[in-house]
Protein backbone atom coordinates (compact mmCIF):
# COMPACT_ATOMS: atom_id res chain seq x y z
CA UNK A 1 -10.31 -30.30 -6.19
CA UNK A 2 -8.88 -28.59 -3.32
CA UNK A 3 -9.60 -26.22 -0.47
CA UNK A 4 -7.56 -23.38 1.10
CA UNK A 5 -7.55 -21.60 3.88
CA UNK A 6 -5.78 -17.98 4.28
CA UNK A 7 -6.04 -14.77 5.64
CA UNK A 8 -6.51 -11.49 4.01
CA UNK A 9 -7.28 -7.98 2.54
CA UNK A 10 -9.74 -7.01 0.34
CA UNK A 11 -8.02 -5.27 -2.45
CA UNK A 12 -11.05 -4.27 -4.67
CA UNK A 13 -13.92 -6.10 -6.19
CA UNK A 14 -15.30 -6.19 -9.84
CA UNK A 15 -18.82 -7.21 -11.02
CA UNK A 16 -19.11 -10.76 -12.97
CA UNK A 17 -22.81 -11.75 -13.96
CA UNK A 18 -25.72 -10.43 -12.16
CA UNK A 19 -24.99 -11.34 -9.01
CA UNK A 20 -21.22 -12.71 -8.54
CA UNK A 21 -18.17 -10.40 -8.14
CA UNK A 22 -14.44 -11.36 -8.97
CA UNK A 23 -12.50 -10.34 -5.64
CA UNK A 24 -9.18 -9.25 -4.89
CA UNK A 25 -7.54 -10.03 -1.70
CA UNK A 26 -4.02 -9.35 -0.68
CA UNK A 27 -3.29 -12.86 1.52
CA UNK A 28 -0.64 -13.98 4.07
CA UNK A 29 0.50 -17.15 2.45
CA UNK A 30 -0.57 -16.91 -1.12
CA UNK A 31 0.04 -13.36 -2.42
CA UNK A 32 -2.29 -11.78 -4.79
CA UNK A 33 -5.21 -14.01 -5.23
CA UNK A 34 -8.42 -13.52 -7.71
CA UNK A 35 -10.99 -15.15 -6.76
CA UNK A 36 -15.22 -15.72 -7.53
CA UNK A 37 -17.43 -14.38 -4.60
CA UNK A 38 -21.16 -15.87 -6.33
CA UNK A 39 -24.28 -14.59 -5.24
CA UNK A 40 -22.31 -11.39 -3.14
CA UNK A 41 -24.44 -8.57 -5.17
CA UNK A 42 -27.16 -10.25 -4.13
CA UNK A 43 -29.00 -7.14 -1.23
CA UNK A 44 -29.67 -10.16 1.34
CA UNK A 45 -25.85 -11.42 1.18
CA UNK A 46 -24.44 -11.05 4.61
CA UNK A 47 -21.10 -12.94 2.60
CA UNK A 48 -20.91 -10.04 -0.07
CA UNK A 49 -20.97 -7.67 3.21
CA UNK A 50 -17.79 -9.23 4.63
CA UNK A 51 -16.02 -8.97 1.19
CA UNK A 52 -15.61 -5.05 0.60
CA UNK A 53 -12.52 -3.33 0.26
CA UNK A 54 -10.37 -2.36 3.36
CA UNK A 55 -12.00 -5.56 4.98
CA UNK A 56 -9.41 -8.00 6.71
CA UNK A 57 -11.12 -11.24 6.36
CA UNK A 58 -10.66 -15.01 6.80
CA UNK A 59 -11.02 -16.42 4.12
CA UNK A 60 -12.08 -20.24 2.37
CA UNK A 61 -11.27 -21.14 -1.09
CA UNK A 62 -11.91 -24.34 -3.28
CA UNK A 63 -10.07 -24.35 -6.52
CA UNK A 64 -9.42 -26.90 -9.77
CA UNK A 65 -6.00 -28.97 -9.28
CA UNK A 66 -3.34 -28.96 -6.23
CA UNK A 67 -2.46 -25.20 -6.30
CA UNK A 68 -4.85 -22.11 -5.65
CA UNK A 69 -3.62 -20.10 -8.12
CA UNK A 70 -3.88 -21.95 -11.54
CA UNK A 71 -5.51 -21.97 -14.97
CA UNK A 72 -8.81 -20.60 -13.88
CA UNK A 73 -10.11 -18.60 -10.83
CA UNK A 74 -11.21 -20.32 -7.74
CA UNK A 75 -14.26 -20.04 -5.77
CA UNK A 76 -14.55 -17.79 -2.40
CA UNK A 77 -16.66 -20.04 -0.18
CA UNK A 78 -16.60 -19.00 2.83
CA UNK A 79 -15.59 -15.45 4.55
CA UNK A 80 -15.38 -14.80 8.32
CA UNK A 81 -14.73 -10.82 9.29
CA UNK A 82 -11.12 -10.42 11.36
CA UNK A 83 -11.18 -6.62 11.55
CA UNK A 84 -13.47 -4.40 9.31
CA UNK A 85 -11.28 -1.78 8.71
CA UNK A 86 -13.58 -0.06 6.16
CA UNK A 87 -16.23 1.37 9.01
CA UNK A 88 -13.74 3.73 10.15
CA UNK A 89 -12.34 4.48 7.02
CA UNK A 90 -14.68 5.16 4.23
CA UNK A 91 -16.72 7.62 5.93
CA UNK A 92 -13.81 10.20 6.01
CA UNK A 93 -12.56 11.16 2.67
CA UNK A 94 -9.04 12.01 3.77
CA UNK A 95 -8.74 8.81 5.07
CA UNK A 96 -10.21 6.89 1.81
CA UNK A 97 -8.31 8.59 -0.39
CA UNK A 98 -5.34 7.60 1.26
CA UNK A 99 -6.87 3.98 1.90
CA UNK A 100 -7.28 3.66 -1.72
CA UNK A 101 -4.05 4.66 -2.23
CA UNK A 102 -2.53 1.98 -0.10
CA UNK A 103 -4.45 -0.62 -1.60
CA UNK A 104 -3.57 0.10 -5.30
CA UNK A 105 0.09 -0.06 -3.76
CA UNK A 106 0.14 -2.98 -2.89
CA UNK A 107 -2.02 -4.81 -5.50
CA UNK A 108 1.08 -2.72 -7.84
CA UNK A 109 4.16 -4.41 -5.79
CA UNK A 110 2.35 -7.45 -5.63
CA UNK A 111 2.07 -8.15 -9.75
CA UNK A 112 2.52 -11.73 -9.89
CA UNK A 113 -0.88 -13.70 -8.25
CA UNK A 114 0.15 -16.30 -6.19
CA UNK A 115 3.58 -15.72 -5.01
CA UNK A 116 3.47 -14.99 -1.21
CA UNK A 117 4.37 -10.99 -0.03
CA UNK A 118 4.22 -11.77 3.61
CA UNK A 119 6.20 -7.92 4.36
CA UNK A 120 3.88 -6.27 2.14
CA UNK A 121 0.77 -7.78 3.15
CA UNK A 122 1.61 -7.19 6.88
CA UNK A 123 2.38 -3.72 6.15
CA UNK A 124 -1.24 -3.24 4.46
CA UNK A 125 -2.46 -4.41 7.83
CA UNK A 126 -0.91 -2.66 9.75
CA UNK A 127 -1.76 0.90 7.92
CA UNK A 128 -4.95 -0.02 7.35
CA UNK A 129 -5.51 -0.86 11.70
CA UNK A 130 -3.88 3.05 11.67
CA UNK A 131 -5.91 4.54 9.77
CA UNK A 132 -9.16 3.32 10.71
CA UNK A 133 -7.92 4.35 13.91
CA UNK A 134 -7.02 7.85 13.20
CA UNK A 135 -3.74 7.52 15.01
CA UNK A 136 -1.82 10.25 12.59
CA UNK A 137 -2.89 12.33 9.99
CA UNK A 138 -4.27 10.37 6.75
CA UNK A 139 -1.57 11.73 4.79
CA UNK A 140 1.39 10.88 6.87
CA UNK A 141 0.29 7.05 7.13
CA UNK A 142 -0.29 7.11 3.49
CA UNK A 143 3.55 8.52 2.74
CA UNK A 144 4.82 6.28 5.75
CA UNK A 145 2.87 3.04 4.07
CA UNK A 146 4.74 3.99 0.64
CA UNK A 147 8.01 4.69 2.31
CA UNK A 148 7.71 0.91 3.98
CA UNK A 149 6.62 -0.50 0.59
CA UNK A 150 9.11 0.76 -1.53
CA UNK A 151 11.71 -0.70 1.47
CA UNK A 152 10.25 -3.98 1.55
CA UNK A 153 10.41 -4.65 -2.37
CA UNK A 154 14.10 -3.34 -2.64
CA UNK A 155 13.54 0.38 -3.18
CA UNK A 156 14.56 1.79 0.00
CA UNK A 157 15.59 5.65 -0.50
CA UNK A 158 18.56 6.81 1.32
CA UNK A 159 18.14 10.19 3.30
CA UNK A 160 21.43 10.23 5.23
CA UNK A 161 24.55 8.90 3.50
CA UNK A 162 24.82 9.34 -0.27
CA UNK A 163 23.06 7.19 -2.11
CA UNK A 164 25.72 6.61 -4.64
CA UNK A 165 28.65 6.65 -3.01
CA UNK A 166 28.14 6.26 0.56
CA UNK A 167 29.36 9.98 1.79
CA UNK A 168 28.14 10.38 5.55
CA UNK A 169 25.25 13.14 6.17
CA UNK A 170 23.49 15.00 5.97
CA UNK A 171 23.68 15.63 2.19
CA UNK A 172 22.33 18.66 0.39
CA UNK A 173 20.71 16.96 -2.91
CA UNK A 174 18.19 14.38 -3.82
CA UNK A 175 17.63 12.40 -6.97
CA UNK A 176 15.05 9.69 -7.46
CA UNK A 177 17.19 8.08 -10.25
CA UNK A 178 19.95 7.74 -7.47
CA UNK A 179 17.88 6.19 -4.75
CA UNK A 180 17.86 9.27 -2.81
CA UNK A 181 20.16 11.73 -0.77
CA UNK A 182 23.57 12.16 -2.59
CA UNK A 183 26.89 14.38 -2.09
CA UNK A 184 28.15 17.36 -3.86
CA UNK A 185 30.48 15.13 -5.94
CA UNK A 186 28.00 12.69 -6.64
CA UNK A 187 24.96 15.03 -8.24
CA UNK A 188 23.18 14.57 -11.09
CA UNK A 189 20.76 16.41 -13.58
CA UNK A 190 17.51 16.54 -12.47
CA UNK A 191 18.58 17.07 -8.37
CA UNK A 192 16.66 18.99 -6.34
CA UNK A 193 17.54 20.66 -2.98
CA UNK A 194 14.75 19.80 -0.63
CA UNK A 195 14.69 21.49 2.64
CA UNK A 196 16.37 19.60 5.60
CA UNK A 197 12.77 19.64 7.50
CA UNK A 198 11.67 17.70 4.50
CA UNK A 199 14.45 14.96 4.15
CA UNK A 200 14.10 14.75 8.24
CA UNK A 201 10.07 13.75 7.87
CA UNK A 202 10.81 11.23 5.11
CA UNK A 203 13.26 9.78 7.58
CA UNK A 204 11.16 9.77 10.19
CA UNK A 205 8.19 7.92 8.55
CA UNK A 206 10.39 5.42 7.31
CA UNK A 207 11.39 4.21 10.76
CA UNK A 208 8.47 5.08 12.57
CA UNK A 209 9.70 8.30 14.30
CA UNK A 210 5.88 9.27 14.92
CA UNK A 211 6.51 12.40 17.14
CA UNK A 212 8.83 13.88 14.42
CA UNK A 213 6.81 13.46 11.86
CA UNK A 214 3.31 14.52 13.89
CA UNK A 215 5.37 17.58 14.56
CA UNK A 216 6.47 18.57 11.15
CA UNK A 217 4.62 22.02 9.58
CA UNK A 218 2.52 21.37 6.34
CA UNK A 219 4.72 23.33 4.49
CA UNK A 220 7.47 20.31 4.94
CA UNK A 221 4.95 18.10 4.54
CA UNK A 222 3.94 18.85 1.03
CA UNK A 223 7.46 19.18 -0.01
CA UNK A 224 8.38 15.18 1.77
CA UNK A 225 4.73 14.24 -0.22
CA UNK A 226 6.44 15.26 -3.70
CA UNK A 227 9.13 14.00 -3.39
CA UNK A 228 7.89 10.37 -1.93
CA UNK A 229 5.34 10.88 -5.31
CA UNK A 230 8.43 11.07 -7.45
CA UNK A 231 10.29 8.12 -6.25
CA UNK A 232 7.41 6.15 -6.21
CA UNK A 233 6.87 7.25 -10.12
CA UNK A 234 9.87 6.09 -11.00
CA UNK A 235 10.05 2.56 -9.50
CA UNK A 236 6.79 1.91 -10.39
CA UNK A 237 7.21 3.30 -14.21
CA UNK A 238 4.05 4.96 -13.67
CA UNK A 239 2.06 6.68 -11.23
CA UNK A 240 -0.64 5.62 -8.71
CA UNK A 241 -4.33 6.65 -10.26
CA UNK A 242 -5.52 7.26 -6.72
CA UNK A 243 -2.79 9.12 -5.45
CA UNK A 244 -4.18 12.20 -7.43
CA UNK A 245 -7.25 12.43 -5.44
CA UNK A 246 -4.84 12.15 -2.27
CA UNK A 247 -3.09 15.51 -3.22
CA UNK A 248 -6.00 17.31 -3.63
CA UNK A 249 -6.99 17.55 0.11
């Protein structure tokens, strides 16, 4: 028997028994974990408070054997509130949409429970302290988070030099197939021709060019949210559920 000690987000919960609830937390040094919150449904649990989703928690485990992830879940003993992101979140629906979109991302890039995602789980902190904050508009932090995400696990899209063969900028064409911007020489069926404005958001949200991207009409912002759709799509194999609600605003 064995305890652990991490830090964490709360990815989502699920009900087990009456009262218990299997919850998902994305953690600094362990990944993905799954683990059994008992007694949290219970309407007196100040413990089952602390362990919502969007909540940034620290968090104590005891689990079977050497290793917290194993052959069978471990226990959630303990929970102590670091920032509770959902209060500023979950009451605006532009901003939970786009929460819950960040959350399923990273629970998706983060498939295999136990193996630590340091980048990604900092990232999730990070958007999640910006958009409880309302520092930009839900839907840029939500296309900035994926932009990061996709970076971080070796999907970074290229919207300057060709993609495929390295061609300076700017380029005309994009393909999500090709990882992004390419040349004249290098296009491929199923290109599109997004507007400059467009390409010049994405950009800017990948590297945290805030004022460029604050400034950007909708129009361009729509376009840069299809595309970032479509690339994620592709290098996930399928698409986020959540992000449909997202597009609706």
């Amino acid at each position: 028997m064995s305890l652990f000690r991490d830090d964490g987000v709360v990815l989502r919960t699920q009900k087990l028994g009456e009262a218990d609830r299997i919850i998902t937390l994305l953690t600094r040094g362990h990944g993905r974990v799954r683990a059994v919150a008992r007694g949290v449904r219970r309407t007196k649990s100040k413990f089952g408070a602390r362990l919502e989703p969007f909540s940034h928690v620290d968090v104590q485990f005891f689990a079977r054997g050497s290793d917290l992830v194993g052959r069978g879940l471990p226990l959630c003993t303990q929970s102590e509130t670091i920032a509770p992101y959902g209060g500023g979140i979950v009451t605006d629906y532009a901003r939970y949409t786009a929460g819950t979109a960040m959350l399923e991302t990273a629970e998706r890039f983060t498939d295999h429970e136990g193996e630590p995602a340091v980048q990604q789980y900092l990232l999730l902190v990070g958007g999640l302290r910006t958009l409880a904050r309302g520092e930009h508009a839900p839907h840029l932090i939500l296309d900035a988070f994926l932009l990061r995400s996709l970076a971080v696990n070796g999907y970074a899209p290229s919207f300057d030099d060709c993609a495929k063969c390295g061609l300076h900028g700017p380029n005309r064409f994009f393909s999500v197939a090709a990882g992004g911007v390419i040349c004249g020489d290098c296009r491929v069926p199923g290109s599109v021709v997004p507007s400059a404005e467009a390409v010049g958001l994405l950009s800017a949200l990948l590297t945290g060019d805030w004022d460029t991207a604050d400034a950007c009409e909708a129009r361009h912002v729509r376009e840069g949210s299809g595309l970032v759709s479509a690339y994620l799509h592709w290098h996930l194999e399928r698409g986020l559920r959540s992000l449909r609600y997202v597009e609706k605003n």
